[in-house]
Protein backbone atom coordinates (compact mmCIF):
# COMPACT_ATOMS: atom_id res chain seq x y z
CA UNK A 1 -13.42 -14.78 24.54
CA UNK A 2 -11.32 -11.92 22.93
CA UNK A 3 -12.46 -9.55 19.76
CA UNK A 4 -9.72 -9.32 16.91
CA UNK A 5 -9.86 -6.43 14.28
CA UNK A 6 -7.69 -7.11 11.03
CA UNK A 7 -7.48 -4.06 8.41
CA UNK A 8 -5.28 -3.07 5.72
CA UNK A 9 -3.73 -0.36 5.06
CA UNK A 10 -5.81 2.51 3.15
CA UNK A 11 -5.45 3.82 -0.74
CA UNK A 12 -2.13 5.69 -1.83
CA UNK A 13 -1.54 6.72 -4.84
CA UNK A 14 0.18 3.61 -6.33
CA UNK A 15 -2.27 0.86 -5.00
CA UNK A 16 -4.98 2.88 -7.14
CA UNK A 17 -3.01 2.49 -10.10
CA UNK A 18 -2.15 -1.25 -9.74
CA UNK A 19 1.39 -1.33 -8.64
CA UNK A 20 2.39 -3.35 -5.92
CA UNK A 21 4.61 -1.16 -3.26
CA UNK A 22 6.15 -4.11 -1.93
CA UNK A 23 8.19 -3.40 1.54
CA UNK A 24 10.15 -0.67 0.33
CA UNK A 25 7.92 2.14 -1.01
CA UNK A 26 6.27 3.52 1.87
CA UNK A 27 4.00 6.43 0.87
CA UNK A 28 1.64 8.22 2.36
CA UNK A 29 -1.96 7.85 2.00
CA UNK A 30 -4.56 9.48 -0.87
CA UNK A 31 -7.08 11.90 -0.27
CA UNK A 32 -9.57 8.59 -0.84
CA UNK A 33 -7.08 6.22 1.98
CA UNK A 34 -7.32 9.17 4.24
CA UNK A 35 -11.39 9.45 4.22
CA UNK A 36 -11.22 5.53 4.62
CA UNK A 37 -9.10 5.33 7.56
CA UNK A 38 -11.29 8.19 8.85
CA UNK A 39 -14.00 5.59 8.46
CA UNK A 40 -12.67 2.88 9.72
CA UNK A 41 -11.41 4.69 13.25
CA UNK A 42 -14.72 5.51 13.95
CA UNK A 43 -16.31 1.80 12.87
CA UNK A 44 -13.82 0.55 15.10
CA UNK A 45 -14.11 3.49 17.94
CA UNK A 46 -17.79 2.16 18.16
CA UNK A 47 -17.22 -1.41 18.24
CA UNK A 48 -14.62 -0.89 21.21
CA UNK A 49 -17.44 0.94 23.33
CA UNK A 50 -19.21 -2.29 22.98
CA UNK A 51 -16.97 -4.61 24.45
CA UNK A 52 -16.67 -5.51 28.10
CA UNK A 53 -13.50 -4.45 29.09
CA UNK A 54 -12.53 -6.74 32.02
CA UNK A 55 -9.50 -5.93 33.57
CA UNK A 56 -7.05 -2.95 33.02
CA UNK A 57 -4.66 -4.63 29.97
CA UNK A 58 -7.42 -5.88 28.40
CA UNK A 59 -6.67 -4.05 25.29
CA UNK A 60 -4.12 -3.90 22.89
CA UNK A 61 -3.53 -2.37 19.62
CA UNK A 62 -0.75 -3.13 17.37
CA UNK A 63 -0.24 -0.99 14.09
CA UNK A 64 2.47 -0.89 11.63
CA UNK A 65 4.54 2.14 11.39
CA UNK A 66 4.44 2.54 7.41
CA UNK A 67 2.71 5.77 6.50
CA UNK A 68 -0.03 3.95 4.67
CA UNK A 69 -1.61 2.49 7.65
């Protein structure tokens, strides 16, 4: 059975005040999104170690190219 890892894109400046960016604003993270992403590499770095990696191609990673994420 495979792992799946789900995450959102980090804090900019506009999702801390409320507004919704929608598909066309694409900034870059805050100084807060930033430390979180920073987080969440390494949470996930760890939890990759873990996993029994099978075969070459058992891994993929698939990331949105928006500067948010």
């Amino acid at each position: 059975m495979g792992s799946l890892f789900l995450a959102r894109h980090a804090t900019t400046e506009a999702s801390a005040a409320g507004r919704n960016l929608g598909r066309r604003d694409d900034p870059s993270l805050a100084a807060e999104g930033v430390a979180l992403a920073e987080r969440l590499g390494s949470a996930i770095a760890l939890e990759l170690d873990d996993l029994p990696r099978p075969g070459s191609g058992a891994l993929r990673i698939v990331s949105s190219s928006a500067l948010r994420c």
